[in-house]
C-alpha atoms as a PDB file:
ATOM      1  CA  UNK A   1     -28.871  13.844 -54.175  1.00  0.00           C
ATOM      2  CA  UNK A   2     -25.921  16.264 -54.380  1.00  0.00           C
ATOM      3  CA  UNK A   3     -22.684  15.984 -52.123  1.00  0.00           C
ATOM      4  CA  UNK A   4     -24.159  18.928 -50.189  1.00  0.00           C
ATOM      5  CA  UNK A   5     -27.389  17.586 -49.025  1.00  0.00           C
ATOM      6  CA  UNK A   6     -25.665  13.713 -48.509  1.00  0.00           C
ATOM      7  CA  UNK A   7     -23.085  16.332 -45.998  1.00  0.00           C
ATOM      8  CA  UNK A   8     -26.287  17.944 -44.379  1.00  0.00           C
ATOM      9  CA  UNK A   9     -28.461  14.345 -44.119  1.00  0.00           C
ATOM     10  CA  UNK A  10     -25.635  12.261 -42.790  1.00  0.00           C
ATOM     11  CA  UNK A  11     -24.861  15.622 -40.176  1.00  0.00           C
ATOM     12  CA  UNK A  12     -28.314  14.656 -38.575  1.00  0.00           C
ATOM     13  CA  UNK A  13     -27.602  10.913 -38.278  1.00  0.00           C
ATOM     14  CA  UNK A  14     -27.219   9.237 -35.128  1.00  0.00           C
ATOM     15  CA  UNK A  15     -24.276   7.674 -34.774  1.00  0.00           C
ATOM     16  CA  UNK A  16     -22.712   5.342 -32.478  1.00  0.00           C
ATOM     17  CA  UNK A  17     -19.116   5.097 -31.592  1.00  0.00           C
ATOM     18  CA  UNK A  18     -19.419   2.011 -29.025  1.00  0.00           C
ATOM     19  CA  UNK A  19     -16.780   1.620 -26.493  1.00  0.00           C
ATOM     20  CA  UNK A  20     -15.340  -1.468 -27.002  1.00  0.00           C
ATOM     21  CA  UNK A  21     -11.902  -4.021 -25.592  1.00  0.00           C
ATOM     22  CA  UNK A  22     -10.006  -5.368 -28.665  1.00  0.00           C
ATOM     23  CA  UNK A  23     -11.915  -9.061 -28.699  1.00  0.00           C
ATOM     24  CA  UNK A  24     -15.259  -6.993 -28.269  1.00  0.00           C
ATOM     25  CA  UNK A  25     -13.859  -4.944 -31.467  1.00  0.00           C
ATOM     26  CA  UNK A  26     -13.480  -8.170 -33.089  1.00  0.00           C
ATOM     27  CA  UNK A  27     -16.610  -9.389 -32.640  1.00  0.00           C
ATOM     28  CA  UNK A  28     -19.023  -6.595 -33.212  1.00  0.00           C
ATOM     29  CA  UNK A  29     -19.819  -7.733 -36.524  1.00  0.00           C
ATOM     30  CA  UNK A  30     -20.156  -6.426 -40.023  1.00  0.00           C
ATOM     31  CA  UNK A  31     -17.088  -7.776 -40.343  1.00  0.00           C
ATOM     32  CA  UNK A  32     -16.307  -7.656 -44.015  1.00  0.00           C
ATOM     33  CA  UNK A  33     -17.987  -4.131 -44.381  1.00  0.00           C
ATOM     34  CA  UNK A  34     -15.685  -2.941 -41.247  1.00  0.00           C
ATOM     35  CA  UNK A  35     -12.101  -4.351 -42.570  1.00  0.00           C
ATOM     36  CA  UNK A  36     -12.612  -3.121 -46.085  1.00  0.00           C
ATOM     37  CA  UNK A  37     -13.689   0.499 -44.272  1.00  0.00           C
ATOM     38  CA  UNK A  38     -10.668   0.323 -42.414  1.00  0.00           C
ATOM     39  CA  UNK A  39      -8.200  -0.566 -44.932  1.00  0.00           C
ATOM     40  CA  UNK A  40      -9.502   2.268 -47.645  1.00  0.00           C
ATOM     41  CA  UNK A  41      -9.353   4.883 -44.820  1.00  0.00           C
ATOM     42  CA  UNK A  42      -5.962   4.147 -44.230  1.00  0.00           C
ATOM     43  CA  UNK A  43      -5.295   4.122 -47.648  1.00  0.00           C
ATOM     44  CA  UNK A  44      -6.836   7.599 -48.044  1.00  0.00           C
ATOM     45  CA  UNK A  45      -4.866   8.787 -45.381  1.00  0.00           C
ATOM     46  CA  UNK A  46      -1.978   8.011 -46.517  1.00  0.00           C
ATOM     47  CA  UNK A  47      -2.532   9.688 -50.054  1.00  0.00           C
ATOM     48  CA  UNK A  48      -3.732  12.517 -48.153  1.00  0.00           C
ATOM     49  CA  UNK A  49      -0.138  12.596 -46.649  1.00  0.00           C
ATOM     50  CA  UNK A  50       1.789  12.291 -49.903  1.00  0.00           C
ATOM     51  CA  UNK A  51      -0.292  15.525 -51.072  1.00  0.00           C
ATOM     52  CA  UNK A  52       0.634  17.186 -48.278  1.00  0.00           C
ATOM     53  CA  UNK A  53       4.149  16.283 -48.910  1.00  0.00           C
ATOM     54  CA  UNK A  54       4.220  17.293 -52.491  1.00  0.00           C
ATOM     55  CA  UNK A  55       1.718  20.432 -52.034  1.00  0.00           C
ATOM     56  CA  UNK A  56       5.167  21.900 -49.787  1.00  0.00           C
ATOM     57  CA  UNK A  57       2.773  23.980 -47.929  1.00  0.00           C
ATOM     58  CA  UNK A  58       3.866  22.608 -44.594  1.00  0.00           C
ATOM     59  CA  UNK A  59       2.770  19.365 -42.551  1.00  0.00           C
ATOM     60  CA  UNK A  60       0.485  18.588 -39.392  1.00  0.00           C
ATOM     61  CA  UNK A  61       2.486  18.391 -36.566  1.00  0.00           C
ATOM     62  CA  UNK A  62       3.198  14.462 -36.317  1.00  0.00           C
ATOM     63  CA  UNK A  63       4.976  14.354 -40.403  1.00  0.00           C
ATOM     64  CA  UNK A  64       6.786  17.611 -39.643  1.00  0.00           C
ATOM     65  CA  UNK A  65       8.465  14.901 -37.297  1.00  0.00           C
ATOM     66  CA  UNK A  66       8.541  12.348 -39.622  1.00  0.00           C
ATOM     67  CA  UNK A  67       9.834  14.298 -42.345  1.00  0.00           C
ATOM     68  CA  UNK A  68      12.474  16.088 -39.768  1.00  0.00           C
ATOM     69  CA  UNK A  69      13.610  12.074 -38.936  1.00  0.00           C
ATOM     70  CA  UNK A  70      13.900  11.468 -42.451  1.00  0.00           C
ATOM     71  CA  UNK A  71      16.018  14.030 -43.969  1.00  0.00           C
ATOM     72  CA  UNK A  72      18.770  12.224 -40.904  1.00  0.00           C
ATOM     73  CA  UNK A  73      18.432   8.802 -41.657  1.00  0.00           C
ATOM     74  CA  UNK A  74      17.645   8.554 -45.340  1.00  0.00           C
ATOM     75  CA  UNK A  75      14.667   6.682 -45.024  1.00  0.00           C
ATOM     76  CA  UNK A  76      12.055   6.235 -47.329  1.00  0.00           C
ATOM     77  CA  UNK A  77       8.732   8.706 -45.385  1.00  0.00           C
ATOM     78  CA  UNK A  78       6.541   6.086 -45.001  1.00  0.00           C
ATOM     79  CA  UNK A  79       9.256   3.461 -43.541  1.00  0.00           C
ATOM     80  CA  UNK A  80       9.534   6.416 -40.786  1.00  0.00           C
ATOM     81  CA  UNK A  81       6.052   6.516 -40.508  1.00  0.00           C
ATOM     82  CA  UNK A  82       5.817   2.869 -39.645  1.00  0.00           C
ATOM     83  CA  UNK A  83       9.307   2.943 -37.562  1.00  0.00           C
ATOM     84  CA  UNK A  84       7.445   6.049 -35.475  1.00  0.00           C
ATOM     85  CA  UNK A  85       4.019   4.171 -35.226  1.00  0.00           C
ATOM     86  CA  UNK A  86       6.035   0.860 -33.806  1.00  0.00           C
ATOM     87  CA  UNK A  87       8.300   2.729 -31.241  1.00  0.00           C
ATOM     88  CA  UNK A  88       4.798   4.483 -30.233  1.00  0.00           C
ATOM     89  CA  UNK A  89       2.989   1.599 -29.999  1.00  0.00           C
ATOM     90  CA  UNK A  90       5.980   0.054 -27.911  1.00  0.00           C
ATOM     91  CA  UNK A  91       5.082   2.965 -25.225  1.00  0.00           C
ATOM     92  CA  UNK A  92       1.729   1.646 -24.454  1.00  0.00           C
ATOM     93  CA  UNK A  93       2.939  -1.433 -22.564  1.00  0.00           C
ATOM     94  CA  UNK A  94       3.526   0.737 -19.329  1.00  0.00           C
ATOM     95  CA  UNK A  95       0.147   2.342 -19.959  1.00  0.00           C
ATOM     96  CA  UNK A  96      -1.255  -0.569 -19.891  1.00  0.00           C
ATOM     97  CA  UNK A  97      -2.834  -0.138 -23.266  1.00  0.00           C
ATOM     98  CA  UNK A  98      -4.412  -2.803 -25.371  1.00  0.00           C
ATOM     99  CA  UNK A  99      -4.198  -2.264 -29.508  1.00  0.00           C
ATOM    100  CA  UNK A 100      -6.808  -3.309 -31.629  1.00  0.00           C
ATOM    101  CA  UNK A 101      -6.758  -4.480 -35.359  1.00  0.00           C
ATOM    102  CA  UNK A 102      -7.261  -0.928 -36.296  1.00  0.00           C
ATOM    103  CA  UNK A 103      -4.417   0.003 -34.319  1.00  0.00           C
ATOM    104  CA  UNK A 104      -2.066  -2.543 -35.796  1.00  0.00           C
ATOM    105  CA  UNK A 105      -3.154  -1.463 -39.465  1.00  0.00           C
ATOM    106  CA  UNK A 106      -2.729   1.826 -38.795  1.00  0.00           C
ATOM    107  CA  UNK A 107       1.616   1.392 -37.943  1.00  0.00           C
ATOM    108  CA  UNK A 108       1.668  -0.390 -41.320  1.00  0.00           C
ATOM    109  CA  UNK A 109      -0.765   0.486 -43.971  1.00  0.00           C
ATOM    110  CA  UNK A 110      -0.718   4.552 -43.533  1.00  0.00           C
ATOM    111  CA  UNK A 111       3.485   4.283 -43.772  1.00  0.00           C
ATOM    112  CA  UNK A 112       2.758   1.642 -46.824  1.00  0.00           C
ATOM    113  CA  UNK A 113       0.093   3.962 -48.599  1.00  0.00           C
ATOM    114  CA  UNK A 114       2.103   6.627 -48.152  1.00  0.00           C
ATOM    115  CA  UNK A 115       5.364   5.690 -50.014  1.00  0.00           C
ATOM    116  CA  UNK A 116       2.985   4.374 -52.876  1.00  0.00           C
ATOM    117  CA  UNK A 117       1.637   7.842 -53.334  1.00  0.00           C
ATOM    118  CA  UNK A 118       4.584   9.894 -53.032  1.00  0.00           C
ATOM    119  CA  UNK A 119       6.384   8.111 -56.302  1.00  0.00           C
ATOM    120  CA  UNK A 120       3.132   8.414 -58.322  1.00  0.00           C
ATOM    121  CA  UNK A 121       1.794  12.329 -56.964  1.00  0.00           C
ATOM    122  CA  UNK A 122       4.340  15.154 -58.465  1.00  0.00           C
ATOM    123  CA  UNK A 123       4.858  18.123 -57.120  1.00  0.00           C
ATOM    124  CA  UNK A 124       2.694  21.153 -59.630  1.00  0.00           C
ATOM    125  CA  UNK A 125       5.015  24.208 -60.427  1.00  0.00           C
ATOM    126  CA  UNK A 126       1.911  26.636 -60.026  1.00  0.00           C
ATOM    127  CA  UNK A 127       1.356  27.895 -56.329  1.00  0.00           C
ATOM    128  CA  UNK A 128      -2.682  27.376 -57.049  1.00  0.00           C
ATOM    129  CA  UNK A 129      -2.293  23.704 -57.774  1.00  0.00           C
ATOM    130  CA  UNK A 130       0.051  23.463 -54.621  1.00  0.00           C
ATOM    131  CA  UNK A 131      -2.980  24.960 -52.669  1.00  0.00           C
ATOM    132  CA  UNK A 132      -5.563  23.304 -54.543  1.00  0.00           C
ATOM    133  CA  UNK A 133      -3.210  20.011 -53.212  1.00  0.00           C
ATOM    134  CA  UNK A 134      -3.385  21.341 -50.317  1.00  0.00           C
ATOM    135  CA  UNK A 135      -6.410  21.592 -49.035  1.00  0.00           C
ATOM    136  CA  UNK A 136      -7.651  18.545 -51.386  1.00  0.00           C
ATOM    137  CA  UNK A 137      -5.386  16.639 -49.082  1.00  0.00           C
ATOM    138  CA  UNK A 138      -7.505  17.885 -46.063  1.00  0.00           C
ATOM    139  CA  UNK A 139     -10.887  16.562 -47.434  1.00  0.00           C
ATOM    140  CA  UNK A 140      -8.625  13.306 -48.381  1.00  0.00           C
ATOM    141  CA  UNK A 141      -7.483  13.175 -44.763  1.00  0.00           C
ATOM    142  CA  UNK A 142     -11.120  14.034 -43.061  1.00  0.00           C
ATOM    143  CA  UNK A 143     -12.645  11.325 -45.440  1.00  0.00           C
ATOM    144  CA  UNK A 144      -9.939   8.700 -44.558  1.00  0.00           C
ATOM    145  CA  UNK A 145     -10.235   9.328 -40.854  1.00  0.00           C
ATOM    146  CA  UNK A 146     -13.330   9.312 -40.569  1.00  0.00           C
ATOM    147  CA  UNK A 147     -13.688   5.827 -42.831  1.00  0.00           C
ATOM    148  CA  UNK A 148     -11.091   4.465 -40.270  1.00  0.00           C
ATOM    149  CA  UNK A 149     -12.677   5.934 -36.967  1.00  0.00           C
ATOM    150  CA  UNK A 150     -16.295   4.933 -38.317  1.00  0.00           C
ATOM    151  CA  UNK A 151     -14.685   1.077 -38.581  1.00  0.00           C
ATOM    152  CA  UNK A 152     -14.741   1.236 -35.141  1.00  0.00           C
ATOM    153  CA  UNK A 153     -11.609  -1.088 -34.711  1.00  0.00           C
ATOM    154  CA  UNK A 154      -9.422   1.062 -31.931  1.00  0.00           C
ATOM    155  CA  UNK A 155      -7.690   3.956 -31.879  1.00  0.00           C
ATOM    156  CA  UNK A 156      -4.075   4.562 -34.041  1.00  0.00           C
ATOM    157  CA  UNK A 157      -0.992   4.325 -31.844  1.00  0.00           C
ATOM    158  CA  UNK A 158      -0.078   8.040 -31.391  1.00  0.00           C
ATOM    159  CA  UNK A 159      -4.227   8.912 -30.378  1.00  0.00           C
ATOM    160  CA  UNK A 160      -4.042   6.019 -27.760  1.00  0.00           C
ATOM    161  CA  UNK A 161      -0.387   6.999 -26.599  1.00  0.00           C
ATOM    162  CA  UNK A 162      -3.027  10.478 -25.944  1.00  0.00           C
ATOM    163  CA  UNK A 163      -5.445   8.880 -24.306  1.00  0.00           C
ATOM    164  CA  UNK A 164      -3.315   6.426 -22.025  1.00  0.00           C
ATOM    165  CA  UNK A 165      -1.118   9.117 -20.750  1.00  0.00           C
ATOM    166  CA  UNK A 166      -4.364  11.142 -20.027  1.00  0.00           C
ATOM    167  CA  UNK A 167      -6.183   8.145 -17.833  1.00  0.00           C
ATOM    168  CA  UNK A 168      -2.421   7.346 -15.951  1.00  0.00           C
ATOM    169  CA  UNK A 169      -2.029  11.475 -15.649  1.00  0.00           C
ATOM    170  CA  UNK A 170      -5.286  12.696 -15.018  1.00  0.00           C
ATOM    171  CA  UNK A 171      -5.096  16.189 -17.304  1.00  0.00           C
ATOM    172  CA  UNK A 172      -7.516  16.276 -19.636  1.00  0.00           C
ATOM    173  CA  UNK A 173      -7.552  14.560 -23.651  1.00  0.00           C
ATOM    174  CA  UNK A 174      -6.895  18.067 -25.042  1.00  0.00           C
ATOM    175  CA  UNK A 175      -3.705  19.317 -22.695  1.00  0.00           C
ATOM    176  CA  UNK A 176      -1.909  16.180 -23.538  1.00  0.00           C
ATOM    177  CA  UNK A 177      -2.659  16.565 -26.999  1.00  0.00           C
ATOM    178  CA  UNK A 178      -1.637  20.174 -27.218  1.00  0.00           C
ATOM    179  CA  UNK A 179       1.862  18.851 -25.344  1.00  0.00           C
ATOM    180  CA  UNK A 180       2.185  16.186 -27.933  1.00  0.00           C
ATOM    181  CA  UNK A 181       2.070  17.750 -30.815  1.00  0.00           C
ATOM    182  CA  UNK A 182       3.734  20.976 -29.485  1.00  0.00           C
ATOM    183  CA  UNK A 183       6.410  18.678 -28.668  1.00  0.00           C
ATOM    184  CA  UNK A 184       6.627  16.607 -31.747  1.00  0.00           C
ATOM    185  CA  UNK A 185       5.994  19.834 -33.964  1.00  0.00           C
ATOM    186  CA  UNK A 186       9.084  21.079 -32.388  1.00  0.00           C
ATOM    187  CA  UNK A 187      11.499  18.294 -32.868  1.00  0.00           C
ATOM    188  CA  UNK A 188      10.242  17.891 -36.066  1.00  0.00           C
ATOM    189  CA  UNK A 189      11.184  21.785 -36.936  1.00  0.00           C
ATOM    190  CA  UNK A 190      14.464  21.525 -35.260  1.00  0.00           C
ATOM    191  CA  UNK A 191      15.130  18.105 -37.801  1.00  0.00           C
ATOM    192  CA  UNK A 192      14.485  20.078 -40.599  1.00  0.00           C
ATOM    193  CA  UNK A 193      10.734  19.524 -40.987  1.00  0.00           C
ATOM    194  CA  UNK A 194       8.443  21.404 -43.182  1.00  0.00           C
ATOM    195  CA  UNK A 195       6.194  24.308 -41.535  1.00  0.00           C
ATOM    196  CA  UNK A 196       4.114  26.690 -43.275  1.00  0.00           C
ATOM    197  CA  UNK A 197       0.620  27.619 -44.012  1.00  0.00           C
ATOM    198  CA  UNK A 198      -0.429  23.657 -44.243  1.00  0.00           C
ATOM    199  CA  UNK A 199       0.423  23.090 -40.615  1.00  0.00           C
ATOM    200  CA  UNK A 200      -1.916  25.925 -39.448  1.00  0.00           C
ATOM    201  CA  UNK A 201      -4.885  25.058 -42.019  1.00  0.00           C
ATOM    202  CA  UNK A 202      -4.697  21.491 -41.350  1.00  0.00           C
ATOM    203  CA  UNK A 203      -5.090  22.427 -37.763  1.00  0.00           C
ATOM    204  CA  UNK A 204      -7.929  24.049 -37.826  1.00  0.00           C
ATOM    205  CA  UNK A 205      -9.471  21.985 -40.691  1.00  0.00           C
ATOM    206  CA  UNK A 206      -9.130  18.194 -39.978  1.00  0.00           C
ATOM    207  CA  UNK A 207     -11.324  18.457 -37.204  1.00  0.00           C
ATOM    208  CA  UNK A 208     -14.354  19.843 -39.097  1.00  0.00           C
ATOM    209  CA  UNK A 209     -13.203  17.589 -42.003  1.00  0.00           C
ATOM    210  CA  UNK A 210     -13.561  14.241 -39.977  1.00  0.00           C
ATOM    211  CA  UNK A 211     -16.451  15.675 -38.324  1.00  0.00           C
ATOM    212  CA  UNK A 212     -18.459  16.419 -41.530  1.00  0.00           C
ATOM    213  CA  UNK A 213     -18.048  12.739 -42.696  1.00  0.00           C
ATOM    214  CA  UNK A 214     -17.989  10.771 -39.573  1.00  0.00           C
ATOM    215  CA  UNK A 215     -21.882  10.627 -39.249  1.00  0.00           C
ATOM    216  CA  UNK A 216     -21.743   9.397 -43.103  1.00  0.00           C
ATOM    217  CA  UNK A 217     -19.476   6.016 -42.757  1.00  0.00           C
ATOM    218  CA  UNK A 218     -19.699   5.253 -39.043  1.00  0.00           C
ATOM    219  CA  UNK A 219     -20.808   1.433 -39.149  1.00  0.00           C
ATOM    220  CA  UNK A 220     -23.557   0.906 -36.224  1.00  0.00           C
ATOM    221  CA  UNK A 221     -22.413  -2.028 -33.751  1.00  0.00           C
ATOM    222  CA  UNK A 222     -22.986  -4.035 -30.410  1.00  0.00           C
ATOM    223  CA  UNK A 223     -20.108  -5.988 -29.013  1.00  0.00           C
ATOM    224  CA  UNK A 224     -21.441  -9.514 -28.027  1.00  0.00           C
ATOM    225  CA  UNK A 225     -21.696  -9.326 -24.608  1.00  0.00           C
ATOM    226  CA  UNK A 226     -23.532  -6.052 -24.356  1.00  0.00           C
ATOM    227  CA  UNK A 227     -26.221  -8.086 -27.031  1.00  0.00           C
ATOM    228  CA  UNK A 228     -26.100 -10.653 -24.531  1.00  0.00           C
ATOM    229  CA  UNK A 229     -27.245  -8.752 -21.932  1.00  0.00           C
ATOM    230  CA  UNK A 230     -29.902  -6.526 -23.851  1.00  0.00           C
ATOM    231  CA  UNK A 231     -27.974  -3.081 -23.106  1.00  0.00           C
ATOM    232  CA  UNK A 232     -28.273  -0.653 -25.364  1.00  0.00           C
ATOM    233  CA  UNK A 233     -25.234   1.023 -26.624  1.00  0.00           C
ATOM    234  CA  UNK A 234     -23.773   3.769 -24.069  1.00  0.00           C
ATOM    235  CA  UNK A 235     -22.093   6.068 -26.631  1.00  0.00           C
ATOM    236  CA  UNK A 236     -24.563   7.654 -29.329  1.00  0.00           C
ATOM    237  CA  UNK A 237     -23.395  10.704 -30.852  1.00  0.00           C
ATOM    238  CA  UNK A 238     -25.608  12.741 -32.914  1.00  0.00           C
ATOM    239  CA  UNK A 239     -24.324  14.973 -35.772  1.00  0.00           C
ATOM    240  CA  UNK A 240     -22.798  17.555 -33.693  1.00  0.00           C
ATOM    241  CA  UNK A 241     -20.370  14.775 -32.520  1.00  0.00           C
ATOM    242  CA  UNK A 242     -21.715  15.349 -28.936  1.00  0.00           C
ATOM    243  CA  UNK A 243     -21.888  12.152 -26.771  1.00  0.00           C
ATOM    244  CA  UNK A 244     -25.384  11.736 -25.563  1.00  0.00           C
ATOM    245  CA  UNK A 245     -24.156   9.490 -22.236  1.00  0.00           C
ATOM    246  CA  UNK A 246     -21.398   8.842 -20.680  1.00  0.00           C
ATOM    247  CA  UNK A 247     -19.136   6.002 -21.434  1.00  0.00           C
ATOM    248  CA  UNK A 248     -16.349   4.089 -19.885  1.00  0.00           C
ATOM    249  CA  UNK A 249     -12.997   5.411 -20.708  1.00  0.00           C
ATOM    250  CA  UNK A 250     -11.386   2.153 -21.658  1.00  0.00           C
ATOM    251  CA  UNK A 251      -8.028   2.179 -23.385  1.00  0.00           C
ATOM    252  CA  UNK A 252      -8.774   0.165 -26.913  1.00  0.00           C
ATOM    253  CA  UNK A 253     -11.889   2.427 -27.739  1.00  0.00           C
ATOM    254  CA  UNK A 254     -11.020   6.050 -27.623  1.00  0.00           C
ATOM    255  CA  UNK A 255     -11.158   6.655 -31.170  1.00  0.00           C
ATOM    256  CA  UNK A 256     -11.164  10.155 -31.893  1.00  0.00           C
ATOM    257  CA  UNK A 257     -14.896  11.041 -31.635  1.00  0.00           C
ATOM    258  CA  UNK A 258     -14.232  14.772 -32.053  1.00  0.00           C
ATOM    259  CA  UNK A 259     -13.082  15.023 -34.787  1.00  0.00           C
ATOM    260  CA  UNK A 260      -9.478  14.816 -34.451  1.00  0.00           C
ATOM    261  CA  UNK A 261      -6.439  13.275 -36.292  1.00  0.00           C
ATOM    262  CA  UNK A 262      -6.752   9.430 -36.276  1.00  0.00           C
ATOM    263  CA  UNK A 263      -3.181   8.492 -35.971  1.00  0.00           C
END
């Protein structure tokens, strides 16, 4: 079967992204096929990151703020990253947010990954292999997002900082998005981040990126309690990444079902 019709048969799997507490998360099962997923989506994403870095296109929104923090303190990128994803983290307490094991890997292994990649990736001197970097980096991204959304293990720190000011605030996912990374793309650009072409492809490609593979690697689950009680799971989401009911908006499981960055 060729990568094209694997794309177009996993697009018309049904897929379930189960809303789920932490402990729920935890005991949903497949454990061992879940973890590793986790772990090598993070991994990917943080490659992805390091080509970004070295294509010197320009970054998404969030490492045009981590690079803009690094170039004042010296840091190493990916000790930034997980200094960021901490003091993030540290902002759900009045939200009243609840991290998951997928949240917790996310601070670390993405910053870890990330600093790996960058002293083993170079930098090519022609502008095609910066572009072909480029947008390899966005398939790299989509694929490791996906993996790490499809784990089903929480949201990353910055997505649930998104969702927990949207359930204390009442405006809607995408407005406090847009704010977010307006105001982090900003900051970022006044530290001395990097903007160019890569910040506006990667924002209007990561979402079809992560949506093209999420039907592929999400792992199919049913926290314990709902088994207990012989419901079905409330959340199945066909290809399109449409949600076919309606679930309740806890903190630990809004993962980003659309299709959006998983950080």
């Amino acid at each position: 079967m060729s990568p094209i019709q694997t794309l177009r048969r996993g697009a018309a799997r049904r897929v379930d992204l189960v809303p789920m507490t932490p402990m729920e998360q935890l005991r949903a099962g497949s454990t061992v096929r879940r973890v590793s997923q986790l772990l090598v989506g993070l991994w990917l994403y943080g490659t992805a990151m390091a080509m970004f870095i070295r294509a010197e296109l320009g970054l998404d929104p969030w490492d045009v703020f981590h690079y803009g923090v690094q170039d004042k303190v010296g840091w190493s990128f990916g000790t930034v990253v997980i200094v960021v994803g901490i003091l993030v983290l540290l902002l759900w307490i009045p939200l009243r947010q609840w991290p998951g094991l997928g949240t917790i890997a996310n601070v670390f292994v993405i910053g870890i990954a990330t600093d790996v990649m960058l002293s083993v990736v170079e930098t090519p001197e022609a502008l095609w292999l910066r572009v072909t970097m480029l947008l390899g980096g966005i398939v790299v991204n989509g694929l490791g997002g996906a993996l790490y959304i499809g784990s089903q293990y929480g949201p990353g720190p910055r997505d649930g900082l998104m969702t927990g000011l949207a359930r204390r605030t009442g405006l809607s996912i995408r407005l406090i998005r847009t704010g977010l990374e307006v105001t982090v793309l900003v900051i970022g650009w006044l530290l001395g981040g990097v903007v160019g072409v890569g910040t506006v492809l990667y924002a209007l490609l990561i979402g079809p990126a992560v949506q093209a593979f999420l039907p592929l690697v999400t792992v199919r689950v049913t926290p314990p309690a709902r088994a207990a009680r012989g419901e079905s799971d409330p959340s199945a989401i066909d290809g399109q990444g449409e949600r076919q009911d309606a679930v309740d908006p806890r903190p630990a499981e809004l993962a980003t079902s659309d299709g959006e960055r998983p950080a």
